[in-house]
PDB file of N, CA and C in Angstrom:
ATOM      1  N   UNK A   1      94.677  90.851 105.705  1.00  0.00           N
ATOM      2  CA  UNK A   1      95.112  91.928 106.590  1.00  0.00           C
ATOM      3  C   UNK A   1      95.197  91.345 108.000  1.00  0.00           C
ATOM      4  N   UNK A   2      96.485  91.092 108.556  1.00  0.00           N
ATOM      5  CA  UNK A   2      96.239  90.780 109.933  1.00  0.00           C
ATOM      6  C   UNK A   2      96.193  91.888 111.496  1.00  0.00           C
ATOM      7  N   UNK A   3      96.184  91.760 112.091  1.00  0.00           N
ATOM      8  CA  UNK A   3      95.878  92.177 112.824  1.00  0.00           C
ATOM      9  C   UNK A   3      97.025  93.457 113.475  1.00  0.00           C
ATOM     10  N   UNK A   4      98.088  93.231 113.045  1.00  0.00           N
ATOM     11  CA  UNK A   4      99.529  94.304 113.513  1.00  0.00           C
ATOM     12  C   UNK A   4      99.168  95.606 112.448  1.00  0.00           C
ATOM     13  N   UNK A   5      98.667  94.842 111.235  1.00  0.00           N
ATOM     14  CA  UNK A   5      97.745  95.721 110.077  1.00  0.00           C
ATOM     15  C   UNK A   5      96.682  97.117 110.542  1.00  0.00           C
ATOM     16  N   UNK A   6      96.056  96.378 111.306  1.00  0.00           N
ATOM     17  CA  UNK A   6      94.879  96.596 111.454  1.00  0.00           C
ATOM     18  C   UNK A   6      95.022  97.893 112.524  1.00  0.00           C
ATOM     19  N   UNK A   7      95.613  97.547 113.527  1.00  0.00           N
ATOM     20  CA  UNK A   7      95.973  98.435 115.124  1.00  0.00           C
ATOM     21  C   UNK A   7      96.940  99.298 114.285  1.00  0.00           C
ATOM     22  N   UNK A   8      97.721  99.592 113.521  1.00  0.00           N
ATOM     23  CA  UNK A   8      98.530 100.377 112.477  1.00  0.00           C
ATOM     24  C   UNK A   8      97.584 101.310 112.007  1.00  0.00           C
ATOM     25  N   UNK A   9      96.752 100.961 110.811  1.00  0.00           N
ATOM     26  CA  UNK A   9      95.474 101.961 110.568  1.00  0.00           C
ATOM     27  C   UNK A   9      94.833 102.214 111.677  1.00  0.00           C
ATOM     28  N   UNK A  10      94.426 101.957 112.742  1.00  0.00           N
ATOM     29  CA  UNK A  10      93.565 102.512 113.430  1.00  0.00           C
ATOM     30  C   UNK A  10      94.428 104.290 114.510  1.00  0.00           C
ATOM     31  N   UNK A  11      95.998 103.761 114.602  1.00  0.00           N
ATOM     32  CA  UNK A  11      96.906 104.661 115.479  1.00  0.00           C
ATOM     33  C   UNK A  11      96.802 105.223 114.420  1.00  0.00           C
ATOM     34  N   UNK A  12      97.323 105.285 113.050  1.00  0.00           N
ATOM     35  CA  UNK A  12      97.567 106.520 112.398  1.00  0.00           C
ATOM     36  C   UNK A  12      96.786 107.044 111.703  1.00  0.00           C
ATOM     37  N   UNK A  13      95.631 106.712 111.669  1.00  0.00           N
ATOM     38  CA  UNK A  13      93.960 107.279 111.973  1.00  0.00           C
ATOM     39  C   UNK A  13      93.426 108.356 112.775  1.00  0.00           C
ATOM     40  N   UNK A  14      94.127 107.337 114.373  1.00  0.00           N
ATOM     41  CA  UNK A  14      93.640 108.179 115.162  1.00  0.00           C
ATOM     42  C   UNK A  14      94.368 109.901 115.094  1.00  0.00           C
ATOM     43  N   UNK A  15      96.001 109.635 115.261  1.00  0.00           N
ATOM     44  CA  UNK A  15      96.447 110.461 115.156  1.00  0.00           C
ATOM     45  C   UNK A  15      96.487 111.445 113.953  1.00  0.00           C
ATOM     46  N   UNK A  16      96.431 111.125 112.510  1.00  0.00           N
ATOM     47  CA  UNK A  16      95.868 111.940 111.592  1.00  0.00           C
ATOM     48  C   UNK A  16      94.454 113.095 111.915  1.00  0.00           C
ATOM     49  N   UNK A  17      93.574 111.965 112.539  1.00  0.00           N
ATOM     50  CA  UNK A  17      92.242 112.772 113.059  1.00  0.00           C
ATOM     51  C   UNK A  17      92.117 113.716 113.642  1.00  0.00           C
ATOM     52  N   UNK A  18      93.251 113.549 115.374  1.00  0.00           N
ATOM     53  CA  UNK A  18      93.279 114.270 116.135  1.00  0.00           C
ATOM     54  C   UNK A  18      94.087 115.847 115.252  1.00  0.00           C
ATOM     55  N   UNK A  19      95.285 115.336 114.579  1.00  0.00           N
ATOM     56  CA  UNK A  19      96.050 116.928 114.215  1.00  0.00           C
ATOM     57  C   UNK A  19      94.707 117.519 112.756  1.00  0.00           C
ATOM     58  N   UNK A  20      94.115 116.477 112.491  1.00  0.00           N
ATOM     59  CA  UNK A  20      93.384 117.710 111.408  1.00  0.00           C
ATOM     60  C   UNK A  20      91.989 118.093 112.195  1.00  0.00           C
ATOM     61  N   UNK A  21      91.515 117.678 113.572  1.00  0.00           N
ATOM     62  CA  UNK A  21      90.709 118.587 114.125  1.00  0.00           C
ATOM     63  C   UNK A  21      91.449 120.167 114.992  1.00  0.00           C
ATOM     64  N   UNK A  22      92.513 119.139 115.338  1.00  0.00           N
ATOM     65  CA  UNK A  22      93.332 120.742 115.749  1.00  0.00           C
ATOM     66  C   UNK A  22      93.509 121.658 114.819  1.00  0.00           C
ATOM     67  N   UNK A  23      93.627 121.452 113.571  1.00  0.00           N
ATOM     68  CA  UNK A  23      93.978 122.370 112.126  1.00  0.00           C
ATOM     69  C   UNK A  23      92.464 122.928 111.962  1.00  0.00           C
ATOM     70  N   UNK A  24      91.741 121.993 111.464  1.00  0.00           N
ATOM     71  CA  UNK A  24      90.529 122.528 111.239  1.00  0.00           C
ATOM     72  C   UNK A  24      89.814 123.109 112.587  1.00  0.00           C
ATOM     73  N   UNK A  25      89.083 123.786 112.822  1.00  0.00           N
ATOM     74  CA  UNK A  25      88.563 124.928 114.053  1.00  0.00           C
ATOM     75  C   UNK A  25      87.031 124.744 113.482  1.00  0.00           C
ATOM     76  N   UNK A  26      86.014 124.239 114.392  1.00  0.00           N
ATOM     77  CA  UNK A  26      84.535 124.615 113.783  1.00  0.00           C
ATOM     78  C   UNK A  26      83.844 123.186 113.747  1.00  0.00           C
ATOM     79  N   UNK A  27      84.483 122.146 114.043  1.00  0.00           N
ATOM     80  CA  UNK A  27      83.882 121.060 113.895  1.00  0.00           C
ATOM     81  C   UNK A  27      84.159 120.093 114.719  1.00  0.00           C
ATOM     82  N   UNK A  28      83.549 119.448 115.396  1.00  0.00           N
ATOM     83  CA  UNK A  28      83.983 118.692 116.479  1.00  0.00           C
ATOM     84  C   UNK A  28      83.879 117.308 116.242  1.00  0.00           C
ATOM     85  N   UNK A  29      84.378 115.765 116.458  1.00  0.00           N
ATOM     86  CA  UNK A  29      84.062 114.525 116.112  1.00  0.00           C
ATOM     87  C   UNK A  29      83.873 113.474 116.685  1.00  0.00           C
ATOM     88  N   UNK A  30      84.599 114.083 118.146  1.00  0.00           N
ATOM     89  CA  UNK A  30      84.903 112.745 119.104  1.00  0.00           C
ATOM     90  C   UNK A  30      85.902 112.311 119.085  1.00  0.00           C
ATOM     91  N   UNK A  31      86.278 111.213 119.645  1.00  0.00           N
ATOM     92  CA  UNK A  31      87.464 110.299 119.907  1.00  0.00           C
ATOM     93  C   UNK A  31      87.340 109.279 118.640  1.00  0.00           C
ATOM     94  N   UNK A  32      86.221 108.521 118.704  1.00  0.00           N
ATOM     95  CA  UNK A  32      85.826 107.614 117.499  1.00  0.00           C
ATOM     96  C   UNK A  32      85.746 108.438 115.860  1.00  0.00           C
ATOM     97  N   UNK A  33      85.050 109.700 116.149  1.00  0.00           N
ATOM     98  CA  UNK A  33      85.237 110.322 115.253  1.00  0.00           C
ATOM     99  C   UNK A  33      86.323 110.457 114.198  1.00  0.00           C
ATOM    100  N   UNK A  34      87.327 111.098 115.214  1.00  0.00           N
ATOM    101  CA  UNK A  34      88.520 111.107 114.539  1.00  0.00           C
ATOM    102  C   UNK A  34      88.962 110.331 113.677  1.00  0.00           C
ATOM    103  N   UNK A  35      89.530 109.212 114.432  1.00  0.00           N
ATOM    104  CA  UNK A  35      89.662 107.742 113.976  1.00  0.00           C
ATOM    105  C   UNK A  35      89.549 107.625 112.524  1.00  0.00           C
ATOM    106  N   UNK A  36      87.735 107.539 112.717  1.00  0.00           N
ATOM    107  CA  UNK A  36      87.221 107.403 110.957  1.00  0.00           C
ATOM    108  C   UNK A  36      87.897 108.111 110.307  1.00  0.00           C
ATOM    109  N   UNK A  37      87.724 109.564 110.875  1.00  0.00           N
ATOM    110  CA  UNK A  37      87.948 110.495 109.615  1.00  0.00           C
ATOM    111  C   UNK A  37      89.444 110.272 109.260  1.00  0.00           C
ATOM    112  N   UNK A  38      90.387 110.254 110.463  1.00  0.00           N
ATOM    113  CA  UNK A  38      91.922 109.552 110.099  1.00  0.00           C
ATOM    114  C   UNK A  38      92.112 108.791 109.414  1.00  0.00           C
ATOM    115  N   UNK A  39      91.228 107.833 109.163  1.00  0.00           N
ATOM    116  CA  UNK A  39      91.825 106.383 108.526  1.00  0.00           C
ATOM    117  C   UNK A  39      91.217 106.709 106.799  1.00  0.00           C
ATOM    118  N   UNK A  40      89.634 107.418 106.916  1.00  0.00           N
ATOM    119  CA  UNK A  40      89.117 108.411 105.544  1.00  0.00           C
ATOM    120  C   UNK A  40      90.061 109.065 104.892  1.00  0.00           C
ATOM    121  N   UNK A  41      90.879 109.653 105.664  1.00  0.00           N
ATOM    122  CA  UNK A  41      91.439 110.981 105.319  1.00  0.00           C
ATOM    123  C   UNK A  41      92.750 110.072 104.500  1.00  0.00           C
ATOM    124  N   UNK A  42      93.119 109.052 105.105  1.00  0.00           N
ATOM    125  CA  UNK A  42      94.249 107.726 104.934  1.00  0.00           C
ATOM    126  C   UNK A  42      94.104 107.679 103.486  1.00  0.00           C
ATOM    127  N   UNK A  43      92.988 107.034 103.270  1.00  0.00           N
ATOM    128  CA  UNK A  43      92.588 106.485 101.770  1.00  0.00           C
ATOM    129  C   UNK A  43      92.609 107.834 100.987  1.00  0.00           C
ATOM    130  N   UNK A  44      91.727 109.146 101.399  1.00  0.00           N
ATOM    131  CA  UNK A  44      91.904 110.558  99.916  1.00  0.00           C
ATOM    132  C   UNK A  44      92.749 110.678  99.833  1.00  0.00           C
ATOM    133  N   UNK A  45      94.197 111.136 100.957  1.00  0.00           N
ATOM    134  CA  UNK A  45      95.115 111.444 101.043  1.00  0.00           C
ATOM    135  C   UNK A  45      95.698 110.528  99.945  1.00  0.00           C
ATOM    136  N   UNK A  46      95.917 109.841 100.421  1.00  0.00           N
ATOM    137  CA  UNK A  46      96.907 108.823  99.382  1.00  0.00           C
ATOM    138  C   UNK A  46      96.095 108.836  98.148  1.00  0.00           C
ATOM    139  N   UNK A  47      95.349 108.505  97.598  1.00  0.00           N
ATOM    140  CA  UNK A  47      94.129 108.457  96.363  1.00  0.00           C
ATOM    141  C   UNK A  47      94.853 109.930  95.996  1.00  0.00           C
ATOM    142  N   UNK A  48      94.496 111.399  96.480  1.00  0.00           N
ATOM    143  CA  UNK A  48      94.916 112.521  96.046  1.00  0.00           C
ATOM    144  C   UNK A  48      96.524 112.126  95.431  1.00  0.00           C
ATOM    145  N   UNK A  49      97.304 112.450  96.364  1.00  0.00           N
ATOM    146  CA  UNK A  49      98.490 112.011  96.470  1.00  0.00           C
ATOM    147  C   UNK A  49      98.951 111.115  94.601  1.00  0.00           C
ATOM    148  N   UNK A  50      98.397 110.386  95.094  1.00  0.00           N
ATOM    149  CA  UNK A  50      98.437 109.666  93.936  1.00  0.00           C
ATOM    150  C   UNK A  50      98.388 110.072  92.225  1.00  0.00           C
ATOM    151  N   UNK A  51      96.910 110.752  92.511  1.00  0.00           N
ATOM    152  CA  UNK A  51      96.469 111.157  91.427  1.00  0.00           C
ATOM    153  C   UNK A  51      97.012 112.347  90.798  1.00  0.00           C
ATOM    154  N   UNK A  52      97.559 112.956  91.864  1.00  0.00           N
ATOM    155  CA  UNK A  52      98.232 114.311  91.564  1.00  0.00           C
ATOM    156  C   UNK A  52      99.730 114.216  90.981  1.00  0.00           C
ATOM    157  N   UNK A  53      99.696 112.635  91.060  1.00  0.00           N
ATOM    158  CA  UNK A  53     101.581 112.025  90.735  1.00  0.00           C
ATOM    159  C   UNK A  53     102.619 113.125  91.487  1.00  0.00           C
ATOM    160  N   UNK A  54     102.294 112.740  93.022  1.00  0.00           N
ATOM    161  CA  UNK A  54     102.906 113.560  94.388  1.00  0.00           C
ATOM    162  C   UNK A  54     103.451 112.283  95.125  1.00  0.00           C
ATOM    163  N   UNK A  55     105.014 112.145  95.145  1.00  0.00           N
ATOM    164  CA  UNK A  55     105.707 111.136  95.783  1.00  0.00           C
ATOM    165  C   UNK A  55     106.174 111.371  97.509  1.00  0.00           C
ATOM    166  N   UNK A  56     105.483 111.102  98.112  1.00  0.00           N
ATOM    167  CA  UNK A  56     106.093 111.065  99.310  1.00  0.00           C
ATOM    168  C   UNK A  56     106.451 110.152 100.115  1.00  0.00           C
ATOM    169  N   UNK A  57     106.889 109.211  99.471  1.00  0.00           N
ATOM    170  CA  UNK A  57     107.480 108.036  99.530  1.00  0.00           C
ATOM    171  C   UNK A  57     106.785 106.870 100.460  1.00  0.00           C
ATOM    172  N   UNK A  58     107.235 106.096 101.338  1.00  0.00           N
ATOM    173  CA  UNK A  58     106.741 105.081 102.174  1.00  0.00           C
ATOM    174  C   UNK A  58     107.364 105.197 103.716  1.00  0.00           C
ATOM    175  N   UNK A  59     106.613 104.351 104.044  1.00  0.00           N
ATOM    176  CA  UNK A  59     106.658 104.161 105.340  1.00  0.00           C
ATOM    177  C   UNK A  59     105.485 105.455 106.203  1.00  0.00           C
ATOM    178  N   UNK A  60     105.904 104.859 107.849  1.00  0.00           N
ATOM    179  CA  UNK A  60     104.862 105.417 108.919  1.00  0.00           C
ATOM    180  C   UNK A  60     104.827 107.313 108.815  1.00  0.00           C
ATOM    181  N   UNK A  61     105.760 107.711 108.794  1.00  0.00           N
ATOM    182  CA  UNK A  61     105.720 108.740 108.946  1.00  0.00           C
ATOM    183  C   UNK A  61     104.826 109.398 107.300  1.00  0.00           C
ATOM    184  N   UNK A  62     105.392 109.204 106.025  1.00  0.00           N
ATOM    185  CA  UNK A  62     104.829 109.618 104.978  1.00  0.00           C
ATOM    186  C   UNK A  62     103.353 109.356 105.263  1.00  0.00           C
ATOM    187  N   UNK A  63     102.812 108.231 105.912  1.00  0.00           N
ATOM    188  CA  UNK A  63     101.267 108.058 105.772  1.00  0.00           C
ATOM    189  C   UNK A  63     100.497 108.675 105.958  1.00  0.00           C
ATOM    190  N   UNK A  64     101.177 108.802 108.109  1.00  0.00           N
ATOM    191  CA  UNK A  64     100.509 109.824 108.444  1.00  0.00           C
ATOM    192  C   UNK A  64     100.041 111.506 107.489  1.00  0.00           C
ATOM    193  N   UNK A  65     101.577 111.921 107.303  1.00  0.00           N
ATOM    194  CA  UNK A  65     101.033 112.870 106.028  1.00  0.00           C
ATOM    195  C   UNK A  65     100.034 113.028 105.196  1.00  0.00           C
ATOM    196  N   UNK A  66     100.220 112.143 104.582  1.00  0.00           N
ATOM    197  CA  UNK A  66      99.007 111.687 104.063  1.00  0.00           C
ATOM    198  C   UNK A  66      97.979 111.613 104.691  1.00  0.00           C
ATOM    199  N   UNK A  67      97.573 110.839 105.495  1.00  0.00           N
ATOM    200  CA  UNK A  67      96.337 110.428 106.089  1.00  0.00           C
ATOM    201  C   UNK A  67      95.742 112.165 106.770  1.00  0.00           C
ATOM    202  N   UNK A  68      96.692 113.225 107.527  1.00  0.00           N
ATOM    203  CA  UNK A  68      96.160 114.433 107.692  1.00  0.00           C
ATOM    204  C   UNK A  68      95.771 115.142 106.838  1.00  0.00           C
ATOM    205  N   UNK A  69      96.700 115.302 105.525  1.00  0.00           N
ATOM    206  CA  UNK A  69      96.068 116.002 104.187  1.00  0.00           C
ATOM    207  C   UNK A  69      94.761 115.685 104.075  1.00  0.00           C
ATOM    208  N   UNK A  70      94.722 114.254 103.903  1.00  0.00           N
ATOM    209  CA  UNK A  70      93.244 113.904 103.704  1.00  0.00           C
ATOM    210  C   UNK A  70      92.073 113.990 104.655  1.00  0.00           C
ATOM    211  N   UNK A  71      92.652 113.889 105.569  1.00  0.00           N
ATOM    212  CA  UNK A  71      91.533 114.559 107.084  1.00  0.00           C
ATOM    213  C   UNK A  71      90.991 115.357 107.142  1.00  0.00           C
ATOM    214  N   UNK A  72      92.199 116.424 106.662  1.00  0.00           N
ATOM    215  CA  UNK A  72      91.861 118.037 106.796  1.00  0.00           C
ATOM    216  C   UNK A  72      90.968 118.368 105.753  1.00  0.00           C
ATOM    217  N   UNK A  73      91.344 117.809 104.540  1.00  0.00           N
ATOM    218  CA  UNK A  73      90.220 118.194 103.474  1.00  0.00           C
ATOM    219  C   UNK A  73      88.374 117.754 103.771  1.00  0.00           C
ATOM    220  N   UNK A  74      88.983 116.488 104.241  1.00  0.00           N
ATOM    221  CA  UNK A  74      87.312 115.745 104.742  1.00  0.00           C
ATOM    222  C   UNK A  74      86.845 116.697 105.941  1.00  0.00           C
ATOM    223  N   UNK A  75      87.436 116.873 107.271  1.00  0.00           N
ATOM    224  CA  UNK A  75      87.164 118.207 107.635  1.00  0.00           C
ATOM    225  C   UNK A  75      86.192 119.404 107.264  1.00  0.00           C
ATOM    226  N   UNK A  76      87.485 120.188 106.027  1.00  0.00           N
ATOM    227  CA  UNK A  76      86.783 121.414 105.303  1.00  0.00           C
ATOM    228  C   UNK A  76      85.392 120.941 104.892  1.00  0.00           C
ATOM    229  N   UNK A  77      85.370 119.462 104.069  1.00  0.00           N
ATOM    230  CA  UNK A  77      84.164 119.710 103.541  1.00  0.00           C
ATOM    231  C   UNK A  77      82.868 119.313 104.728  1.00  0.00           C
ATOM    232  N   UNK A  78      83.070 118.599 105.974  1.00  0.00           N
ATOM    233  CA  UNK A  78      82.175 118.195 106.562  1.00  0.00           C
ATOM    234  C   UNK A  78      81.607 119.758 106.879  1.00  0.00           C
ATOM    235  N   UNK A  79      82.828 120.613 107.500  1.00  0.00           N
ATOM    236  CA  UNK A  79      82.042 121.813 108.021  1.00  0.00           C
ATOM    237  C   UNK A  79      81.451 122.835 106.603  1.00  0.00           C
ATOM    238  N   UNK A  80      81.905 122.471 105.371  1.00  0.00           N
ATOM    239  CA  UNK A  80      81.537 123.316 104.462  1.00  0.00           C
ATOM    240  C   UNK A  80      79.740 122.727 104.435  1.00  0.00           C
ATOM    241  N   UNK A  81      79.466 121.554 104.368  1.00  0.00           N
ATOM    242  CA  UNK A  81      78.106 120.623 104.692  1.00  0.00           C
ATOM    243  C   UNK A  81      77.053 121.767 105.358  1.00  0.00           C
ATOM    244  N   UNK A  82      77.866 121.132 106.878  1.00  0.00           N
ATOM    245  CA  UNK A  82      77.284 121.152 107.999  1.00  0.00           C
ATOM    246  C   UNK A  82      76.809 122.931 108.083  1.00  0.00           C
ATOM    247  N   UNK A  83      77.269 123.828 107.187  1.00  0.00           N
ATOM    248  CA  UNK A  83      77.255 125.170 107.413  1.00  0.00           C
ATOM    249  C   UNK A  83      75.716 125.508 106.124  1.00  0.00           C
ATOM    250  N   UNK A  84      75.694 125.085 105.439  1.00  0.00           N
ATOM    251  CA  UNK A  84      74.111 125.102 104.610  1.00  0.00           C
ATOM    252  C   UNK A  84      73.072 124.339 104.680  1.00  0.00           C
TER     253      UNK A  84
END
């Protein structure tokens, strides 16, 4: 993985993070926060995606998709957690 790799996952991380804290309401993460959960959300998303045999083809823009689906769900469940 070099490094153009690397700054790639981390932007569409970040930005996945940031739109599924705006979606999700109730949970707050940070700046770094996000990130994780963006780049988390990267891997279910696509893993879901996958598993569900759901094509949304390639490239930057599909990822992101992805990567928010999966945010948002990691999201729901952090605050579903954090609430019992």
């Amino acid at each position: 993985m070099d490094l153009v790799n690397i700054l790639v996952m981390i932007i569409v991380g970040a930005l996945a993070g940031w739109a599924a804290d705006y979606l999700v309401k109730g949970i707050s993460v940070g700046l770094l926060g996000k990130i994780i959960v963006g780049i988390i959300g990267g891997v279910l998303g696509g893993w879901l995606f996958n598993l569900l045999s759901i094509s949304i083809g390639s490239g930057i823009v599909n990822s992101i998709i992805a990567a928010i689906v999966g945010a948002v769900i990691l999201l729901l469940l952090l605050r579903l957690i954090r609430r019992r």
